[in-house]
Protein backbone atom coordinates (compact mmCIF):
# COMPACT_ATOMS: atom_id res chain seq x y z
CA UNK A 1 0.00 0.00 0.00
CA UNK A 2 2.54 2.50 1.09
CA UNK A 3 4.46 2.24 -2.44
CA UNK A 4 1.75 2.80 -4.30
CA UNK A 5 0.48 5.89 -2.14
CA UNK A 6 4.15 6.84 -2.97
CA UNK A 7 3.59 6.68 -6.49
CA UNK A 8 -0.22 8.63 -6.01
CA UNK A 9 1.74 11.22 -4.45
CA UNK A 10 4.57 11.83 -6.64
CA UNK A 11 1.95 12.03 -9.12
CA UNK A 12 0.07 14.21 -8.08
CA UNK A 13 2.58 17.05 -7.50
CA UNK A 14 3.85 16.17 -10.83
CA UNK A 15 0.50 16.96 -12.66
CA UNK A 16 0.05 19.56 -10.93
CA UNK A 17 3.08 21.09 -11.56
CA UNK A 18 2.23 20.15 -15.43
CA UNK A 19 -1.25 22.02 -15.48
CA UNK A 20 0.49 25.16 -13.48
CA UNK A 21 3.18 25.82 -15.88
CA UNK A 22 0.36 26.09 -18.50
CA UNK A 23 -1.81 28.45 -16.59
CA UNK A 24 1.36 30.49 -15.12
CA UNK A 25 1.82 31.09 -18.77
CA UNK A 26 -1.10 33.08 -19.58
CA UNK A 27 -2.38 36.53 -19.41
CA UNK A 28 -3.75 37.18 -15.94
CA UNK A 29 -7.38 37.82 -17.75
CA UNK A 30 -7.44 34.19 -19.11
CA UNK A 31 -6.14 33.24 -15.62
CA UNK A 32 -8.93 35.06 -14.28
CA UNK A 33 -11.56 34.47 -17.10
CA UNK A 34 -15.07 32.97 -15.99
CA UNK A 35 -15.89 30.13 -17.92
CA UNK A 36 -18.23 27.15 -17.29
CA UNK A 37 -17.29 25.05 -14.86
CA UNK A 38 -17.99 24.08 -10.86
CA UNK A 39 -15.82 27.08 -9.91
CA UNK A 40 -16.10 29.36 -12.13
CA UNK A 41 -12.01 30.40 -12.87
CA UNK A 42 -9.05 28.66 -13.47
CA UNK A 43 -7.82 30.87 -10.04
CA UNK A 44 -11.09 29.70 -8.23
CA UNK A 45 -10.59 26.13 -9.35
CA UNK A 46 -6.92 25.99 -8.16
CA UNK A 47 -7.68 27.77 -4.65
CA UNK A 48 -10.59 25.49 -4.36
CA UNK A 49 -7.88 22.40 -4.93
CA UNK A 50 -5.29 24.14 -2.13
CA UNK A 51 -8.22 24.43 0.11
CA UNK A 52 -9.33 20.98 0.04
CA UNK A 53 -5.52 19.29 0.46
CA UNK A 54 -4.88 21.84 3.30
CA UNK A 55 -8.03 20.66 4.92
CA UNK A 56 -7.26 17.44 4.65
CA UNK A 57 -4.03 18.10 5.69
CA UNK A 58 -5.16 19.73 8.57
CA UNK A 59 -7.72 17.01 10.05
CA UNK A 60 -5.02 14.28 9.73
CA UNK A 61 -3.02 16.25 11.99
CA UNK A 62 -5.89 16.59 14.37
CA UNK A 63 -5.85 20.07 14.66
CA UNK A 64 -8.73 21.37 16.34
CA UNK A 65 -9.98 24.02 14.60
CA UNK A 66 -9.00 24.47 10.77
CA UNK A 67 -8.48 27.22 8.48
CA UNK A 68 -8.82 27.22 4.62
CA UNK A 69 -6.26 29.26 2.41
CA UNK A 70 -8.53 31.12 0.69
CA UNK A 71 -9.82 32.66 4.00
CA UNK A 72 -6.91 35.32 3.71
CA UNK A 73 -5.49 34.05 0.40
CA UNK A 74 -4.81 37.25 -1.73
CA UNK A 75 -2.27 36.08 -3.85
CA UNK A 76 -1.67 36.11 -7.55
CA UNK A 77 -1.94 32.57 -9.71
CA UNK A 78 2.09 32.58 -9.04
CA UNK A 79 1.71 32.53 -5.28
CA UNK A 80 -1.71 29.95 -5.92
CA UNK A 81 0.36 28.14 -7.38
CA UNK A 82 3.30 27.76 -5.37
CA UNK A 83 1.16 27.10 -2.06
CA UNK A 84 -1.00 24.19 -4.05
CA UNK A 85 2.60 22.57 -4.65
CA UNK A 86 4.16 23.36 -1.43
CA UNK A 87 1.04 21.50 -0.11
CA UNK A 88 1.97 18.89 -2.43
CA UNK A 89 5.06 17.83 -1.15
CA UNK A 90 3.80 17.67 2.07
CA UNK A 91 2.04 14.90 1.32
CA UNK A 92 4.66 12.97 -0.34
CA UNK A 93 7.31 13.86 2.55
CA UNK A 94 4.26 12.56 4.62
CA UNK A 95 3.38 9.00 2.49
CA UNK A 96 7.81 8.55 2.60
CA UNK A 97 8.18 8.27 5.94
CA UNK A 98 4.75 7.14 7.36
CA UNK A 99 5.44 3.90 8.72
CA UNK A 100 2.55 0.47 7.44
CA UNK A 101 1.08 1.35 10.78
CA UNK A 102 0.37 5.34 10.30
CA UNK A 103 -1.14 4.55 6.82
CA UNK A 104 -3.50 2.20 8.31
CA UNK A 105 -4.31 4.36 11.37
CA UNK A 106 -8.14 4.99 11.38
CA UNK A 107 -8.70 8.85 12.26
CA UNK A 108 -11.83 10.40 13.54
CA UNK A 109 -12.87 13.88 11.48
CA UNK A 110 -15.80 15.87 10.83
CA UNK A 111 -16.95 17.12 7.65
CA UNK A 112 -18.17 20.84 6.46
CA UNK A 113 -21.53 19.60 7.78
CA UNK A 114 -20.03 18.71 11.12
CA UNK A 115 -20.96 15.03 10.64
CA UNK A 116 -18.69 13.08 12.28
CA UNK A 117 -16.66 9.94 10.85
CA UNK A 118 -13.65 7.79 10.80
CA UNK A 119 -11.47 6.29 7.86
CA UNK A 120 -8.27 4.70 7.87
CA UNK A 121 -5.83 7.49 6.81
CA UNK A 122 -4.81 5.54 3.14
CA UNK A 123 -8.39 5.96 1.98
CA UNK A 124 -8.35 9.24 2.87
CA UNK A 125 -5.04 9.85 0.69
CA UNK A 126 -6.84 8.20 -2.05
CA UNK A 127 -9.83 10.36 -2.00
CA UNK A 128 -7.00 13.70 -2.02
CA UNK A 129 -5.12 12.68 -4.90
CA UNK A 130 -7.91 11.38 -6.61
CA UNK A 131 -10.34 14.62 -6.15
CA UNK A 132 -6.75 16.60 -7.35
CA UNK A 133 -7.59 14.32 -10.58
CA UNK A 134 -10.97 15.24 -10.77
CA UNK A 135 -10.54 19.36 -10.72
CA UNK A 136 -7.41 18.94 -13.13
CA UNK A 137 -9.48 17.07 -15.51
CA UNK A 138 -11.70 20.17 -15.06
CA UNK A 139 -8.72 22.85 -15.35
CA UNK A 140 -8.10 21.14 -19.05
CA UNK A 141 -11.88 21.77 -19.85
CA UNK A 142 -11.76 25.15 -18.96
CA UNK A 143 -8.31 25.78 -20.81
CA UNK A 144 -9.83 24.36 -24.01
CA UNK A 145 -12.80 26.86 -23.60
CA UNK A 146 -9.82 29.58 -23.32
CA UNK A 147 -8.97 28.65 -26.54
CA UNK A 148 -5.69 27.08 -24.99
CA UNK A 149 -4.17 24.58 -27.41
CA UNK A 150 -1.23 23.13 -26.20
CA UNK A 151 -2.53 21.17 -23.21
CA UNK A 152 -0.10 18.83 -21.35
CA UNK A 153 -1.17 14.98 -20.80
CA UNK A 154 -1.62 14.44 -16.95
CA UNK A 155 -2.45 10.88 -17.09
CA UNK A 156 -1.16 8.94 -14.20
CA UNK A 157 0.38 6.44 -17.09
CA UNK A 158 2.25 9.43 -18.58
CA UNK A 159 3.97 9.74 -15.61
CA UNK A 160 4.66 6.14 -15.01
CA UNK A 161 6.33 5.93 -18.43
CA UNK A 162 8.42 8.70 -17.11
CA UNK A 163 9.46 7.76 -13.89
């Protein structure tokens, strides 16, 4: 399990970092450009991505009380950008030196809705680098309604073939 959480996270800061240099490459309007999609702007979409991984982040340490980036975010896509990754590596550093026994450790969280539950941490990895999928998936969609061409391929067998 832990090897291939390994892998998921390695991934995952790779494609981001993929997506990012594309978007860091644009005109601040296109970066801020409101085009169909769950949130609204490639900016929105990316914050929304930091938020959820820092959230995550922070109820596997057990803090207490949690705060979300965007809460006093006021960065440009640059500084998005860099916290997303920073967050990133966090997780692998974490998955490296988690022992078999921290990656199986059930945790006890609560949701937005203040619902309570409890999920061995590895699922709970799985469901981070797999909703990072999801919204990067969406990023692509809302380059290609940009008019953005030159779109990088993000699939985790990409970066397998890499590796």
């Amino acid at each position: 399990m832990k090897e291939l959480l390994k892998q998921f996270a390695a991934y995952n800061s790779w494609a981001n970092q993929k997506i990012m240099e594309v978007i860091l490459a644009l005109p601040e309007e296109k970066q801020l450009t409101e085009v169909p999609s769950s949130m609204k702007s490639l900016y929105k979409t990316i914050l929304h991505m930091w938020d959820a991984e820092s959230v995550w982040w922070q109820r596997m340490k057990m803090q207490e009380r949690f705060t979300f980036p965007s809460e006093n975010f006021k960065g440009n896509m640059a500084n998005l950008a860099n916290g997303l990754l920073q967050q990133n590596k966090l997780w692998e550093e974490w998955v490296s030196n988690a022992s078999d026994l921290s990656i199986e450790h059930v945790f006890q969280y609560q949701n937005s809705k203040r619902e309570q539950f409890k999920q061995p941490i590895y699922q709970m990895l799985l469901h981070v680098f797999n909703h990072a999928t999801y919204h990067r998936g969406q990023l692509i969609n809302m380059l290609r309604q940009l008019d953005i061409e030159k779109l990088p391929a993000t699939d985790f067998i990409v970066w397998s073939r890499k590796k």
